[in-house]
N, C-alpha and C. Protein backbone atom coordinates (compact mmCIF):
# COMPACT_ATOMS: atom_id res chain seq x y z
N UNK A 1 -20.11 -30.45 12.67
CA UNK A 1 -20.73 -29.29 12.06
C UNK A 1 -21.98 -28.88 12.82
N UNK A 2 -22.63 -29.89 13.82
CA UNK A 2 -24.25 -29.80 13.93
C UNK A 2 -23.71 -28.35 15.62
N UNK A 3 -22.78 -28.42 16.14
CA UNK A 3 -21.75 -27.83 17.37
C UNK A 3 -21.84 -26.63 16.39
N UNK A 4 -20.99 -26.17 15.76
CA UNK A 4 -21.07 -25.02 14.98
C UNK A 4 -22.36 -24.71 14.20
N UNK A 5 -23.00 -25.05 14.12
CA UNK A 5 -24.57 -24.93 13.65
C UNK A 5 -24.91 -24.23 15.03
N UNK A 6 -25.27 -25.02 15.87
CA UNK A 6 -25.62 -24.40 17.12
C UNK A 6 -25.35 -23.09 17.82
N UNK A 7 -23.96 -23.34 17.99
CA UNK A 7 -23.06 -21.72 18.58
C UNK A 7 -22.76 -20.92 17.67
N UNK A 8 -22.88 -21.03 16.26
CA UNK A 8 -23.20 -19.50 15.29
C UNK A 8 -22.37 -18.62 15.61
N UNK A 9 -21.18 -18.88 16.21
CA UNK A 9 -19.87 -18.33 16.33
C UNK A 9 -18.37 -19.02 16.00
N UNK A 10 -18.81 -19.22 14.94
CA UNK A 10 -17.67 -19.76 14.18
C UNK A 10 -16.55 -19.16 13.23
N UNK A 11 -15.39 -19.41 13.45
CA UNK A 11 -14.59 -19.17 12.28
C UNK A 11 -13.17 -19.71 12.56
N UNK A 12 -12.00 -19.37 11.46
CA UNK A 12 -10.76 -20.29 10.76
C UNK A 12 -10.26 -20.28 11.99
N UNK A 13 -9.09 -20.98 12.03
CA UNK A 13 -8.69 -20.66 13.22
C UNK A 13 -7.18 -20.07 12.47
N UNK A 14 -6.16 -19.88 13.07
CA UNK A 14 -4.99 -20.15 12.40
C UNK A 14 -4.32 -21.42 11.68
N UNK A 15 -4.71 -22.50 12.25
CA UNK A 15 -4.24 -24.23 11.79
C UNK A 15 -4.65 -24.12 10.37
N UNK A 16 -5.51 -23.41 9.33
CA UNK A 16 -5.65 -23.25 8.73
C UNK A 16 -4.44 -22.28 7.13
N UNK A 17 -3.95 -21.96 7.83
CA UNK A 17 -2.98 -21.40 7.14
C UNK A 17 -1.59 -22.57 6.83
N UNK A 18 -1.88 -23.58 6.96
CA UNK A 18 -1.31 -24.61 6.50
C UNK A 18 -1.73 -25.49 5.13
N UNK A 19 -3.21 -24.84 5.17
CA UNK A 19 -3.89 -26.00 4.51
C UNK A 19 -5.10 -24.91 3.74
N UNK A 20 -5.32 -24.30 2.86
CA UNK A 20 -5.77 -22.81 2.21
C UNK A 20 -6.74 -23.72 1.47
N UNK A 21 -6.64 -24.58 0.90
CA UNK A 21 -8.29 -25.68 0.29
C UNK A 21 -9.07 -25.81 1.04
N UNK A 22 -8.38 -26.64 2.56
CA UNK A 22 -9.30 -26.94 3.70
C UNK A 22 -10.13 -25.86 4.37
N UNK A 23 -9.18 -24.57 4.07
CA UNK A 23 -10.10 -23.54 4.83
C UNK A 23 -11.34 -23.14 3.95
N UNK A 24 -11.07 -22.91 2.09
CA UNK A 24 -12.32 -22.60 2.01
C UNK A 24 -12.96 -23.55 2.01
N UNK A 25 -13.13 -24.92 1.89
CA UNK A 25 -13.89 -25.71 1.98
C UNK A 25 -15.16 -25.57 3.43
N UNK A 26 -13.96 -25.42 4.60
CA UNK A 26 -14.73 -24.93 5.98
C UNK A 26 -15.90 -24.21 5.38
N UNK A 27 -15.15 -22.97 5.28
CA UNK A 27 -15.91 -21.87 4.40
C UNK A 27 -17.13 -21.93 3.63
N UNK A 28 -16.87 -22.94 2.88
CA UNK A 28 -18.20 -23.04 2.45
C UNK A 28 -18.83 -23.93 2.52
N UNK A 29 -18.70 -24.89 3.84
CA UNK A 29 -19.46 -25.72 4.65
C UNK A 29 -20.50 -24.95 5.81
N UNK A 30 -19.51 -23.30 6.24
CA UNK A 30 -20.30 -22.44 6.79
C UNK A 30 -21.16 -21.69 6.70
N UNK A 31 -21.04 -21.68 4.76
CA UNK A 31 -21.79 -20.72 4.44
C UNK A 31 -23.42 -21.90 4.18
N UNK A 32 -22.98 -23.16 3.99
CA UNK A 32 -24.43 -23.89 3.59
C UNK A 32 -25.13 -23.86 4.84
N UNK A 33 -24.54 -23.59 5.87
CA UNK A 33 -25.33 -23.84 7.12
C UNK A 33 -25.59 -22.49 7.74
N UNK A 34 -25.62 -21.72 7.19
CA UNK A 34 -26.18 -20.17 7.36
C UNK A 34 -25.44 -19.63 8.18
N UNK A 35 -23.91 -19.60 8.72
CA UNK A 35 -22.93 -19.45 9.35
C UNK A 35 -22.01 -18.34 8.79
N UNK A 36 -22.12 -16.89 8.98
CA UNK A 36 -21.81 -15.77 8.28
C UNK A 36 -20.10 -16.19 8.76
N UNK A 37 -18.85 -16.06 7.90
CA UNK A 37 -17.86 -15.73 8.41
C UNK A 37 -17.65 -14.16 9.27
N UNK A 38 -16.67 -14.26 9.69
CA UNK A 38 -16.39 -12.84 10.06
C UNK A 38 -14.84 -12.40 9.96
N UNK A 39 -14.38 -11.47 10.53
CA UNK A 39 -13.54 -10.34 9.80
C UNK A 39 -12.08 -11.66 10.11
N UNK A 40 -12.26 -12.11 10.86
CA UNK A 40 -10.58 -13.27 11.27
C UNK A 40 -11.01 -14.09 10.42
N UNK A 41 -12.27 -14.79 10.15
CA UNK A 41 -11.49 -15.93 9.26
C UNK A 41 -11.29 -15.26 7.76
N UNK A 42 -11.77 -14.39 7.38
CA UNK A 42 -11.56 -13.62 5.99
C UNK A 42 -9.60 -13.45 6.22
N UNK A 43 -9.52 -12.90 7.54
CA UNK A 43 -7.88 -12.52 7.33
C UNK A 43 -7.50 -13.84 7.25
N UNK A 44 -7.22 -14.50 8.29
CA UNK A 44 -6.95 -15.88 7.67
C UNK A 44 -6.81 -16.81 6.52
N UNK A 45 -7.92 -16.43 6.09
CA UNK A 45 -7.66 -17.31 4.53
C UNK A 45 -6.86 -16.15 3.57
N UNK A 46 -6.75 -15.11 3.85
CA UNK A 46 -5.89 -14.44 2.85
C UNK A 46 -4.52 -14.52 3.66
N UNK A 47 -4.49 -14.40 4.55
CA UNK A 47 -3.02 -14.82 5.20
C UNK A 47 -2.34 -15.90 4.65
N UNK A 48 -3.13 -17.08 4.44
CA UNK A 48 -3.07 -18.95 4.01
C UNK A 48 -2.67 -18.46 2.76
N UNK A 49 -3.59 -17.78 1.84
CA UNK A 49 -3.09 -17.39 0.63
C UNK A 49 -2.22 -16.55 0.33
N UNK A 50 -2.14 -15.94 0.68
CA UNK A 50 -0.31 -15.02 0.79
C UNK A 50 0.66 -16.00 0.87
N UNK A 51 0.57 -16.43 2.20
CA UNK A 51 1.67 -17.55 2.41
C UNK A 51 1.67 -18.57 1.20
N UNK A 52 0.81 -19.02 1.04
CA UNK A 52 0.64 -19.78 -0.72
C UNK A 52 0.86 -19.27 -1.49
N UNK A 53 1.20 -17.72 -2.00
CA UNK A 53 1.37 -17.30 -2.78
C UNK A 53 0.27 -17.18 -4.37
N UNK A 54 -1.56 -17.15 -3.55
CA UNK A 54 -1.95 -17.06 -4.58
C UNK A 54 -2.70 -16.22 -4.14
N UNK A 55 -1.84 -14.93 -5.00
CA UNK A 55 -2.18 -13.64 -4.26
C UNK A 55 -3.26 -12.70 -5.02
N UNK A 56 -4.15 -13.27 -6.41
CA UNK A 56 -5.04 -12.98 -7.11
C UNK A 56 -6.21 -13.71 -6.30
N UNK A 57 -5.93 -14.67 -5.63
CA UNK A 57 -7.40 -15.06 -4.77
C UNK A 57 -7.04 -14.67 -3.73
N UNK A 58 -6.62 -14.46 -3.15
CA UNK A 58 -6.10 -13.43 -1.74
C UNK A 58 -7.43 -11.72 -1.98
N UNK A 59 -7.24 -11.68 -3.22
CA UNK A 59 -7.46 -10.54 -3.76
C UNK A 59 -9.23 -10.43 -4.14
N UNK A 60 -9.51 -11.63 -4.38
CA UNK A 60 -10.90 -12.45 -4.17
C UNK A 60 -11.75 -12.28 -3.38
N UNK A 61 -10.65 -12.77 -2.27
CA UNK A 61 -11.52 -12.76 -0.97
C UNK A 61 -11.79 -11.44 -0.25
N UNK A 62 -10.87 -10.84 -0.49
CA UNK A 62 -11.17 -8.98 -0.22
C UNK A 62 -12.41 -8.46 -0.55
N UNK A 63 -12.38 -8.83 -1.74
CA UNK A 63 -13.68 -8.61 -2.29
C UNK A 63 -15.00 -9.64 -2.05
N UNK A 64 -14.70 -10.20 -1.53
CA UNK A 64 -16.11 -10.98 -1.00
C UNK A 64 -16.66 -11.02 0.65
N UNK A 65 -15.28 -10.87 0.91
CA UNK A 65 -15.35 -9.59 2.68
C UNK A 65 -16.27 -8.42 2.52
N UNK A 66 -15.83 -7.66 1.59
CA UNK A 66 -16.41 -6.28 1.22
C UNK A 66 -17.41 -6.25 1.37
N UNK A 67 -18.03 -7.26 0.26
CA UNK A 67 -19.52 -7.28 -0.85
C UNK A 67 -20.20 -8.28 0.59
N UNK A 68 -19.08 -9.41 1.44
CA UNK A 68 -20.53 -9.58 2.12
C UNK A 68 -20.71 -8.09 4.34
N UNK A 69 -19.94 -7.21 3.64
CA UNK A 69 -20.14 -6.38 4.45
C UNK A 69 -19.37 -6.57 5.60
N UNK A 70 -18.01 -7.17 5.50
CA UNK A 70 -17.55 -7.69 6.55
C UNK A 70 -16.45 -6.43 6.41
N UNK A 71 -15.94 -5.79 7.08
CA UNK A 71 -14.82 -4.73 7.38
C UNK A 71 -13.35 -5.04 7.34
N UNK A 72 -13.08 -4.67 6.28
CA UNK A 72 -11.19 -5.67 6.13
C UNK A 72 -10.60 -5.08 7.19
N UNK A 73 -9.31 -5.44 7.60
CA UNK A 73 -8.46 -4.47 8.47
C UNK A 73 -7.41 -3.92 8.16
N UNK A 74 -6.60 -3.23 8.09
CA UNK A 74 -5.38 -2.69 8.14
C UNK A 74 -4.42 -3.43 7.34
N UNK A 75 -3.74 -5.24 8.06
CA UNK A 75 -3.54 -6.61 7.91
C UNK A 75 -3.57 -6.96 6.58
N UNK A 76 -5.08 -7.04 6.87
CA UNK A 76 -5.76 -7.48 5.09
C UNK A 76 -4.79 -6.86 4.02
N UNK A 77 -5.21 -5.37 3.93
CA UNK A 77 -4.39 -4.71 3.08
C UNK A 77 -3.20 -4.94 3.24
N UNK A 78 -2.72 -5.08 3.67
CA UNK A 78 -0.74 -4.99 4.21
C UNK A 78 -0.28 -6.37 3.32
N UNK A 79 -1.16 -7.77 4.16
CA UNK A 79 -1.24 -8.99 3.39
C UNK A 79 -1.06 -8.76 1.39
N UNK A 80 -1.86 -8.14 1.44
CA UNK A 80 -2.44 -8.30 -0.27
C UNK A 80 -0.95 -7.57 -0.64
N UNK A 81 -0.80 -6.21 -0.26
CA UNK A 81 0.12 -5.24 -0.97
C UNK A 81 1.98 -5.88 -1.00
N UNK A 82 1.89 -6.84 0.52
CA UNK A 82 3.50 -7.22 0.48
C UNK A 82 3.17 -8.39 -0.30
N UNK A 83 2.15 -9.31 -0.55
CA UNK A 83 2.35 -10.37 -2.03
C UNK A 83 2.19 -9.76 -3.40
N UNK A 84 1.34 -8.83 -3.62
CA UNK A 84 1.62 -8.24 -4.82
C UNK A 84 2.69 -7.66 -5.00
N UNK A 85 3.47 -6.87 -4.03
CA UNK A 85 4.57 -6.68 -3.87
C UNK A 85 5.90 -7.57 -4.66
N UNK A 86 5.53 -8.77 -3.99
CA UNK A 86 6.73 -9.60 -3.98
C UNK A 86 6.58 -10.31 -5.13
N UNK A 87 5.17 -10.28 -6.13
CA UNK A 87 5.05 -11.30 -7.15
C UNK A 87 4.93 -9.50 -8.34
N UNK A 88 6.01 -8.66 -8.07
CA UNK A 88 6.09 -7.94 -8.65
C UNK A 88 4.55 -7.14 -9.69
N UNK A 89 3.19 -7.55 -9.00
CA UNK A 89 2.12 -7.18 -10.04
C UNK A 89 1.62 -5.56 -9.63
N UNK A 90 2.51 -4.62 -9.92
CA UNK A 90 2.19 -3.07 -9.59
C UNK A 90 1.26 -2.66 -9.84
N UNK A 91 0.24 -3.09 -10.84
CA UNK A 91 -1.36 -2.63 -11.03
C UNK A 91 -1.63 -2.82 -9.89
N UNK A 92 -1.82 -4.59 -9.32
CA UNK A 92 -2.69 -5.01 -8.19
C UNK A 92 -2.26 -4.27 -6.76
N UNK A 93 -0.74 -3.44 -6.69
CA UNK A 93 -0.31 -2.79 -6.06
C UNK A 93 -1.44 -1.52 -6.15
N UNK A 94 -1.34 -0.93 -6.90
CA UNK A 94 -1.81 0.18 -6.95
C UNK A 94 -3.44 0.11 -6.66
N UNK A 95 -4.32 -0.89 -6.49
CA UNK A 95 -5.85 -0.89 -6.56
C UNK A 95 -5.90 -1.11 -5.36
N UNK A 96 -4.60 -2.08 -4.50
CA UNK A 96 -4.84 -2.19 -3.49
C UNK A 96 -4.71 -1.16 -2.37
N UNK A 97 -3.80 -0.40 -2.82
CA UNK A 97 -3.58 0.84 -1.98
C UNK A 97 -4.91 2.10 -2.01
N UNK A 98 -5.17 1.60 -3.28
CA UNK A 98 -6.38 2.68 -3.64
C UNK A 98 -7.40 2.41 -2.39
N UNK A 99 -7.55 0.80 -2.87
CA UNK A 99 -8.74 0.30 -1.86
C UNK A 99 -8.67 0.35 0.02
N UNK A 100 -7.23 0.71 -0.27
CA UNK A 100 -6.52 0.75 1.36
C UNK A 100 -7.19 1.99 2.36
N UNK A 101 -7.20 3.42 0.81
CA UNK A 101 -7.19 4.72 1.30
C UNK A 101 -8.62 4.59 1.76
N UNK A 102 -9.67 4.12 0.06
CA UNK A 102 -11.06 4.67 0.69
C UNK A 102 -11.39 3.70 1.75
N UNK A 103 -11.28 2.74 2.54
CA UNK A 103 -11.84 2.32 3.50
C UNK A 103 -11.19 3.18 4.73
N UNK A 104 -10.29 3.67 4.74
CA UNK A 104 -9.79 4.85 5.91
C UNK A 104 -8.99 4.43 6.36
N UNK A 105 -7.69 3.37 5.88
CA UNK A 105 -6.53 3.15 6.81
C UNK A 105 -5.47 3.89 5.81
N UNK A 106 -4.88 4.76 6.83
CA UNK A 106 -3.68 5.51 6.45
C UNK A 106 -2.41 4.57 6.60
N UNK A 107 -1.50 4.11 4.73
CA UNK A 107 -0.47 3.28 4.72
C UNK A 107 0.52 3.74 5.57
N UNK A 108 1.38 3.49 6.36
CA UNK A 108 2.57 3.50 7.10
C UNK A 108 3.70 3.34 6.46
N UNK A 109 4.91 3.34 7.09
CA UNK A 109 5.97 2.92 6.07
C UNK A 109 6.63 1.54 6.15
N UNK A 110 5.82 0.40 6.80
CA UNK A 110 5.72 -1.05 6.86
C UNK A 110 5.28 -1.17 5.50
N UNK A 111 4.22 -0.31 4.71
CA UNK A 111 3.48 -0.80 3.45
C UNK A 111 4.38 0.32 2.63
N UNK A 112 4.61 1.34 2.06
CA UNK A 112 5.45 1.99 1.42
C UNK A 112 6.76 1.41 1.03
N UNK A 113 7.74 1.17 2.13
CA UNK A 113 8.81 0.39 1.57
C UNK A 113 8.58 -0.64 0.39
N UNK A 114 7.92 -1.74 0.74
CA UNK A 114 8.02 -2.78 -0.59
C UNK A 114 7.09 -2.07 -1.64
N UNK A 115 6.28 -1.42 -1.35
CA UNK A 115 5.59 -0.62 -2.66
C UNK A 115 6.61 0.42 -3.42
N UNK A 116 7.27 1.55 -2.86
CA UNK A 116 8.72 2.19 -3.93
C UNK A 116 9.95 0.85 -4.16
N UNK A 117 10.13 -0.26 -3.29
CA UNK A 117 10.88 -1.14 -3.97
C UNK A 117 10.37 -1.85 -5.19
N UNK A 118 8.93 -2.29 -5.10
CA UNK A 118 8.67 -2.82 -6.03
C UNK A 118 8.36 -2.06 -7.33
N UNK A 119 7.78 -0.98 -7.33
CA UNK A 119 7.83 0.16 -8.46
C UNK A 119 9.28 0.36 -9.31
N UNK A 120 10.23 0.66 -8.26
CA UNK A 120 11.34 1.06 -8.69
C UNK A 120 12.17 0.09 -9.27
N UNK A 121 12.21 -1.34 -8.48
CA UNK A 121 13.21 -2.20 -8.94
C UNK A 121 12.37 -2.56 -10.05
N UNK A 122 11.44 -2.35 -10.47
CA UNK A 122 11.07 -2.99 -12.00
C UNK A 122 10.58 -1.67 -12.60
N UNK A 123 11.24 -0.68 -12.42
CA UNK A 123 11.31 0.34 -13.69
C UNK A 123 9.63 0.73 -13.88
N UNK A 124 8.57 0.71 -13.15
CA UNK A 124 7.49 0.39 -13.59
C UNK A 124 6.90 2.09 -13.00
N UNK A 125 8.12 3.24 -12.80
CA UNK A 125 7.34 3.73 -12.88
C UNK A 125 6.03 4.83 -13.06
N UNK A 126 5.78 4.63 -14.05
CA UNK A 126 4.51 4.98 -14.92
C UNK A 126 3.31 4.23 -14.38
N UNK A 127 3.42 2.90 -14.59
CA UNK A 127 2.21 2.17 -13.88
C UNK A 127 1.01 2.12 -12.57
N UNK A 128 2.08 2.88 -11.93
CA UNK A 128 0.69 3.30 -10.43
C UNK A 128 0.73 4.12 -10.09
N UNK A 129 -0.56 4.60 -10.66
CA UNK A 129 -1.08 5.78 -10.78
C UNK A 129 -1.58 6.59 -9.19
N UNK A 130 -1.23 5.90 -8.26
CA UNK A 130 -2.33 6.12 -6.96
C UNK A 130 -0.68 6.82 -6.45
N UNK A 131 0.37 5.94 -6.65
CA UNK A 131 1.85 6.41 -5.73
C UNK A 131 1.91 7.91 -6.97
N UNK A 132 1.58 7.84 -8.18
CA UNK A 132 2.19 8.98 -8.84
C UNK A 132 1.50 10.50 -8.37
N UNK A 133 0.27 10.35 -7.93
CA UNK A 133 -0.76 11.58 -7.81
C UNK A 133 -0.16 11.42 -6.12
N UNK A 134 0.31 10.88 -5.03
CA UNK A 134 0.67 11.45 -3.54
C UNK A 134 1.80 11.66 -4.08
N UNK A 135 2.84 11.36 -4.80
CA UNK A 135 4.82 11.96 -4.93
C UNK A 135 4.09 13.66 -5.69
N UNK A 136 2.81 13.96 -6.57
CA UNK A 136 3.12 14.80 -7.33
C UNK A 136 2.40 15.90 -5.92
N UNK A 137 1.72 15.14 -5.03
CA UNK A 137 0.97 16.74 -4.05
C UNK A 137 1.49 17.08 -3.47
């Protein structure tokens, strides 16, 4: 740790996406030592968590990227929207896309597909409100 103390350029690596405890733990071994993450290891640990499938702290960490001023990417969002996606939660669909627009990345149709599959194959839709106001303009 005293190596990463020093060079103040630290973060996850990928080996981490095996092991989603160990990373925040890193994490917040970096943060006691005044060691700001930055925008890869934030993707990373939501990558780890996707792949883990715990896609409400996936959703966490977005928000603690945000709040500590770190710039999500494109990824990030894509990450969050194909596990909410796939764990069928169309609200968290819909906030995430919200949150997709105002930071300025325009969705593609890599992120659209599982968002009208997941709307549609569960009848849900009434529920997201963000896909209902672009089908109605």
């Amino acid at each position: 740790m005293e190596k990463l103390k020093r060079e103040k350029a630290c973060r996850l690596s990928d080996d981490f996406l095996q092991n989603v405890d160990e990373a925040f733990e890193l994490m917040g071994r970096m943060e006691m030592e005044g060691i700001e993450a930055d925008a890869v290891s934030f993707n990373i640990l939501i990558s780890g968590l996707h792949d883990a499938e715990r896609f409400i702290e996936a959703k966490e960490v977005m928000g603690r990227m945000v709040f500590e001023r770190v710039n999500p990417s494109s990824d990030s969002f894509k990450k969050l929207i194909h596990g909410f996606c796939k764990a069928k939660m169309v609200k968290e669909v819909d906030w995430t896309l919200k949150q997709m627009v105002c930071h300025g990345f325009v969705p593609k149709s890599g992120v659209w597909i599982p968002i009208v599959d997941c709307v549609f194959a569960g009848k849900n839709t009434c529920d997201i409100s963000f896909l209902g106001e672009i089908i109605d303009s």
